[in-house]
N, C-alpha and C. Protein backbone atom coordinates (compact mmCIF):
# COMPACT_ATOMS: atom_id res chain seq x y z
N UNK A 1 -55.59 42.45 9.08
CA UNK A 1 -55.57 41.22 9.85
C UNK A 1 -54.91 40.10 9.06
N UNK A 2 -55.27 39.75 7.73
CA UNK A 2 -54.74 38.84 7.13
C UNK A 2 -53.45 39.31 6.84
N UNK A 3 -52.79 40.29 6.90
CA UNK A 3 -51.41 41.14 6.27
C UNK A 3 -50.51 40.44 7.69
N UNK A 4 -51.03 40.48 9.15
CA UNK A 4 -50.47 40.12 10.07
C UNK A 4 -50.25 38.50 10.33
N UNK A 5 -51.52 38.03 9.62
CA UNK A 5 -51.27 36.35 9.91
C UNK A 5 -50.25 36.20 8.80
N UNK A 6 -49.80 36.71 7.69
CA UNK A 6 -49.21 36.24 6.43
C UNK A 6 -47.64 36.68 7.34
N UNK A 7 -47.49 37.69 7.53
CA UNK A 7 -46.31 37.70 8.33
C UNK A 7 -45.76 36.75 9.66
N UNK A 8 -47.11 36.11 10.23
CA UNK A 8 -46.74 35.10 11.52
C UNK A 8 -46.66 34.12 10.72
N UNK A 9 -46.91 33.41 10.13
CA UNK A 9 -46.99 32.35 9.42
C UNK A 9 -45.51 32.51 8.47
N UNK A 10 -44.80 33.81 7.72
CA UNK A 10 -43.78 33.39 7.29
C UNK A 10 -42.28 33.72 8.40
N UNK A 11 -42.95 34.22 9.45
CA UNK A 11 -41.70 34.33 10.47
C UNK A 11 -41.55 32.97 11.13
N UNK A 12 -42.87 31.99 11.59
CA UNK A 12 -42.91 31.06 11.89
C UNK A 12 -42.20 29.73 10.86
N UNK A 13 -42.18 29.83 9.97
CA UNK A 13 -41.93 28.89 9.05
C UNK A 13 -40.27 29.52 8.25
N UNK A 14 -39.99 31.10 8.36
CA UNK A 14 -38.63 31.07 8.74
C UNK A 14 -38.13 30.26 9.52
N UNK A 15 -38.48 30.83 11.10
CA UNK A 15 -38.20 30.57 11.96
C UNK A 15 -37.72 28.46 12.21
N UNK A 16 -38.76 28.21 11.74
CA UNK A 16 -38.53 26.85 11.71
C UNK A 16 -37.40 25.93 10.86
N UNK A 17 -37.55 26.75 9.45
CA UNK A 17 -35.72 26.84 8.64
C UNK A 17 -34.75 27.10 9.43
N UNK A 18 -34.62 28.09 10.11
CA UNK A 18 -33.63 28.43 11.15
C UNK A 18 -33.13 27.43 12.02
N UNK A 19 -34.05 27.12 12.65
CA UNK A 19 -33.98 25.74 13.71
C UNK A 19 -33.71 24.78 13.52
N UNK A 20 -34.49 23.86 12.26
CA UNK A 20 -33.93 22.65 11.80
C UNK A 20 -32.31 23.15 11.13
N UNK A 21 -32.04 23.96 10.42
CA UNK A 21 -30.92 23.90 9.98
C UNK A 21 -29.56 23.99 11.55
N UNK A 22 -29.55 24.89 12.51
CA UNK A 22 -29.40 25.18 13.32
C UNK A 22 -29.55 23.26 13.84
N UNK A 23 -30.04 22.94 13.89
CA UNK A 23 -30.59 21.67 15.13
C UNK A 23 -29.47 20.58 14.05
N UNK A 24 -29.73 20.68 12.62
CA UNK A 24 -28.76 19.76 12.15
C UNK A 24 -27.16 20.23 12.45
N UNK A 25 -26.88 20.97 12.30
CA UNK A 25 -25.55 21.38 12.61
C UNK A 25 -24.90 20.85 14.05
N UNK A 26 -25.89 21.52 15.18
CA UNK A 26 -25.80 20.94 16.66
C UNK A 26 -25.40 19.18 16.36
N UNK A 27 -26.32 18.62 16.03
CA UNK A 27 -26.49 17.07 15.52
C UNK A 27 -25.57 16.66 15.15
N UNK A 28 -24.78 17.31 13.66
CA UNK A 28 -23.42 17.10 12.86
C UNK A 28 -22.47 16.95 14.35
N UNK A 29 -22.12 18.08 14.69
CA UNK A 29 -20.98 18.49 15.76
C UNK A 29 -21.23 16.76 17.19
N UNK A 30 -22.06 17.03 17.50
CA UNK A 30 -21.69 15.92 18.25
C UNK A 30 -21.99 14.70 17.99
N UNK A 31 -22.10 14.45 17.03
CA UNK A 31 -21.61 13.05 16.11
C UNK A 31 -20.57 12.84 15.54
N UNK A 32 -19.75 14.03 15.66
CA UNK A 32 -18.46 13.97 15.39
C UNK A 32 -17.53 13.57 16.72
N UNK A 33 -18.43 14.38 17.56
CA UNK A 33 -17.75 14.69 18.78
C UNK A 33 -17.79 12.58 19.52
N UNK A 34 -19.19 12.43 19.76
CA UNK A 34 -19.18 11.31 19.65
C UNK A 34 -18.39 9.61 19.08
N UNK A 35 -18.22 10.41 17.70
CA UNK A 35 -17.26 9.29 16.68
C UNK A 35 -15.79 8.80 17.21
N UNK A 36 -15.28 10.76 17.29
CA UNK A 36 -14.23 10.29 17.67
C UNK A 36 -13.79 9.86 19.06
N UNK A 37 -14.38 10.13 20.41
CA UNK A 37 -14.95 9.36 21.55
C UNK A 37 -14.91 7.82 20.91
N UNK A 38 -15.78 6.94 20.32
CA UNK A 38 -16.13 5.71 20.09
C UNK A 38 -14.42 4.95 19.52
N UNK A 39 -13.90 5.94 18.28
CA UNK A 39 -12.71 5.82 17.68
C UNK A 39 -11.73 5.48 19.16
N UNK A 40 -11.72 6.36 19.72
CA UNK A 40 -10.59 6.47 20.84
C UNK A 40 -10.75 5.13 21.67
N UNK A 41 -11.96 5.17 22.47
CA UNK A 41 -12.03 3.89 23.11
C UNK A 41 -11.95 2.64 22.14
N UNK A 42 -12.13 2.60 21.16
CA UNK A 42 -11.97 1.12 20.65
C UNK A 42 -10.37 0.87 20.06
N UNK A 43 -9.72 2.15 19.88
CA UNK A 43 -8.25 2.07 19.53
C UNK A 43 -7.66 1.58 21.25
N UNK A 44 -7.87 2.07 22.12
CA UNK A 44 -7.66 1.45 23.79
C UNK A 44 -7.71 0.42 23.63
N UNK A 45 -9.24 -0.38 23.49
CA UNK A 45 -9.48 -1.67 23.38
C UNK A 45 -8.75 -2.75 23.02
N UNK A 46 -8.19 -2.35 21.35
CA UNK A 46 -7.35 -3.01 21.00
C UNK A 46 -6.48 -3.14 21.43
N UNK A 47 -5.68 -2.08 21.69
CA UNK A 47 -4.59 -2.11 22.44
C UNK A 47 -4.55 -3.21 23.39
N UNK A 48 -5.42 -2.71 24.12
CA UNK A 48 -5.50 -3.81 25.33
C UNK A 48 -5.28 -5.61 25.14
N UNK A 49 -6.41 -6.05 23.83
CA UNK A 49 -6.48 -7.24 23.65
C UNK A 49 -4.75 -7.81 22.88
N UNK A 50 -4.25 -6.73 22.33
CA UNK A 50 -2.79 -7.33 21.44
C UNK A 50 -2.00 -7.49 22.76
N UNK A 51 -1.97 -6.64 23.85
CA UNK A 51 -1.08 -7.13 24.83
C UNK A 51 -1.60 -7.94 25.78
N UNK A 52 -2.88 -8.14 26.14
CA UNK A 52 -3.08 -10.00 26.71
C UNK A 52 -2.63 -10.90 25.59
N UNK A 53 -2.96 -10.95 24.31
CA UNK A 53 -2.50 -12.00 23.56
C UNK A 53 -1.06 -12.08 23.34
N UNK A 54 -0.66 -10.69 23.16
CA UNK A 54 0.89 -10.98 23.52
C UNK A 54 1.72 -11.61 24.90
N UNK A 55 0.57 -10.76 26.14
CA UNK A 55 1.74 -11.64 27.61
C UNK A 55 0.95 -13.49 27.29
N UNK A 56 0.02 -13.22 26.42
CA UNK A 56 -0.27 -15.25 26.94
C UNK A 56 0.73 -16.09 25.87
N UNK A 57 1.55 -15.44 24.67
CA UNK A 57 2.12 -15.91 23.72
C UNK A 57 3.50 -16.18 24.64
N UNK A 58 3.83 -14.98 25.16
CA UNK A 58 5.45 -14.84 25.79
C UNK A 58 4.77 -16.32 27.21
N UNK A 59 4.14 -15.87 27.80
CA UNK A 59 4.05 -17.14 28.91
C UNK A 59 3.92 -18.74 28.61
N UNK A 60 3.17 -18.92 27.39
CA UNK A 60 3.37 -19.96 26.93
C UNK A 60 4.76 -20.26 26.29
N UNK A 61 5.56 -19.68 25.57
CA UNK A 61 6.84 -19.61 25.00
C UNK A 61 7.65 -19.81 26.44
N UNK A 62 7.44 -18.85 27.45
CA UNK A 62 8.02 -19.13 28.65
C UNK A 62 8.32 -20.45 29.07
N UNK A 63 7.27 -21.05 29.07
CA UNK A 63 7.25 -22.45 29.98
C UNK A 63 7.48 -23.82 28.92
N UNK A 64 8.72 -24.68 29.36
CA UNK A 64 9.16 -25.14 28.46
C UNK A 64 8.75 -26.53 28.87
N UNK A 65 7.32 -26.78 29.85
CA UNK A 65 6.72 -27.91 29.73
C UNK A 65 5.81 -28.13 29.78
N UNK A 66 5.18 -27.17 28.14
CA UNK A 66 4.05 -27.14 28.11
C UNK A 66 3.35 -28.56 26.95
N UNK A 67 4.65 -28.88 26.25
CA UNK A 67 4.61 -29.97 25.60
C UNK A 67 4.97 -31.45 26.42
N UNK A 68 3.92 -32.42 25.47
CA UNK A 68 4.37 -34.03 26.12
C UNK A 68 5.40 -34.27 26.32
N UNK A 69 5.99 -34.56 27.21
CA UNK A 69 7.40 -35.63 26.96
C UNK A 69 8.83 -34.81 27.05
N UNK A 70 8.21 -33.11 27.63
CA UNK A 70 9.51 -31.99 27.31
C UNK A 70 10.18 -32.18 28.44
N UNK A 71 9.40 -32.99 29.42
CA UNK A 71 10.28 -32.95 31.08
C UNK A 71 11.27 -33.72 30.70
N UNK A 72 12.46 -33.68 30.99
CA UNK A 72 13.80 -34.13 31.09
C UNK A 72 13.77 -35.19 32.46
N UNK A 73 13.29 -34.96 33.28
CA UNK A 73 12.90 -35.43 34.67
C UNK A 73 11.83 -35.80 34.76
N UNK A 74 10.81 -36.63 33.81
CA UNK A 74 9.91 -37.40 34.00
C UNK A 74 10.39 -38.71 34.44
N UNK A 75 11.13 -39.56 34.21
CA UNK A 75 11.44 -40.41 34.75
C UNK A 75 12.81 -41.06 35.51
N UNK A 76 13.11 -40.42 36.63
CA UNK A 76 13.84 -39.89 37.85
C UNK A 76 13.27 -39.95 38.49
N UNK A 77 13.72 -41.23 39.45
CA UNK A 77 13.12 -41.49 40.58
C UNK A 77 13.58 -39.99 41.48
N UNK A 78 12.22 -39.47 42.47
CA UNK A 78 12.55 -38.25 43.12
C UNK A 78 12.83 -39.10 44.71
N UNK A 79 12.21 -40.37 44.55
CA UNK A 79 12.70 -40.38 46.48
C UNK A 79 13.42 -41.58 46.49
N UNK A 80 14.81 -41.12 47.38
CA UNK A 80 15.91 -42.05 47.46
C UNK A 80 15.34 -43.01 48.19
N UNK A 81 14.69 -42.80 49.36
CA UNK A 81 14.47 -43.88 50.04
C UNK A 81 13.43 -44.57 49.72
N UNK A 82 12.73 -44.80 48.77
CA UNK A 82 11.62 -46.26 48.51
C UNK A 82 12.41 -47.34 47.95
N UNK A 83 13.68 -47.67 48.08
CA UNK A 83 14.30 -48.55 47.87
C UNK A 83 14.72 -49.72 49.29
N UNK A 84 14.32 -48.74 50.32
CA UNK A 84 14.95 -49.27 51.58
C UNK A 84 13.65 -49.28 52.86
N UNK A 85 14.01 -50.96 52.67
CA UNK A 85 12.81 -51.23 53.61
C UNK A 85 12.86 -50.93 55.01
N UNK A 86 11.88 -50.46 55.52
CA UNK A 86 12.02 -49.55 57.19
C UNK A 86 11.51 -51.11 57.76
N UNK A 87 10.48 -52.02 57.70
CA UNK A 87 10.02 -53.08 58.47
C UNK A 87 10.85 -53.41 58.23
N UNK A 88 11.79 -54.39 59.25
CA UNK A 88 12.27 -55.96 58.45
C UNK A 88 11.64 -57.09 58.92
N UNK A 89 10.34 -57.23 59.32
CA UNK A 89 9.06 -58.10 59.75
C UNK A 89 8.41 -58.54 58.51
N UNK A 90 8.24 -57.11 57.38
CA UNK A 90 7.29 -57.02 56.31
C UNK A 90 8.35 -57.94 54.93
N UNK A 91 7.68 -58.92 54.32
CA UNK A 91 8.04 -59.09 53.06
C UNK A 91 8.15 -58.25 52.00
């Protein structure tokens, strides 16, 4: 009887070496598997943010009145006719 528990007890506690080693490995693998998943999407990410900051660099560069005073045509009168009085009643 005790010859049989000494054998459950070291198949069990094999057995349990087996598993944890076994269970770390499983663990290793998809933490790898995982990593490079996390790697991938955050290399996207970036991606993503260099080309909004790039189209907002080119759109600002675009527009050439984004500075004070760049209008050429700030002061040009736009309407011919406020020179010419429509009443001739009105002073």
């Amino acid at each position: 009887m005790e010859e049989t528990k000494s054998k459950m007890a070291g198949l069990a506690v094999g057995l349990l070496i087996v598993g944890a080693v076994a269970g770390y490995y499983v663990g290793l693998d998809q933490g790898k598997k995982s990593a490079v998943k996390f790697a991938e999407e955050d290399a996207k990410r970036k991606a993503e943010e260099a080309a909004q900051a790039t189209e907002r660099v080119a759109a600002q560069a675009a527009n050439p009145f984004t500075e004070a005073g760049a209008n050429p045509l700030e002061d040009v009168a736009v309407n011919p006719l406020e020179r010419i009085k429509f009443n001739p009643f009105a002073k």
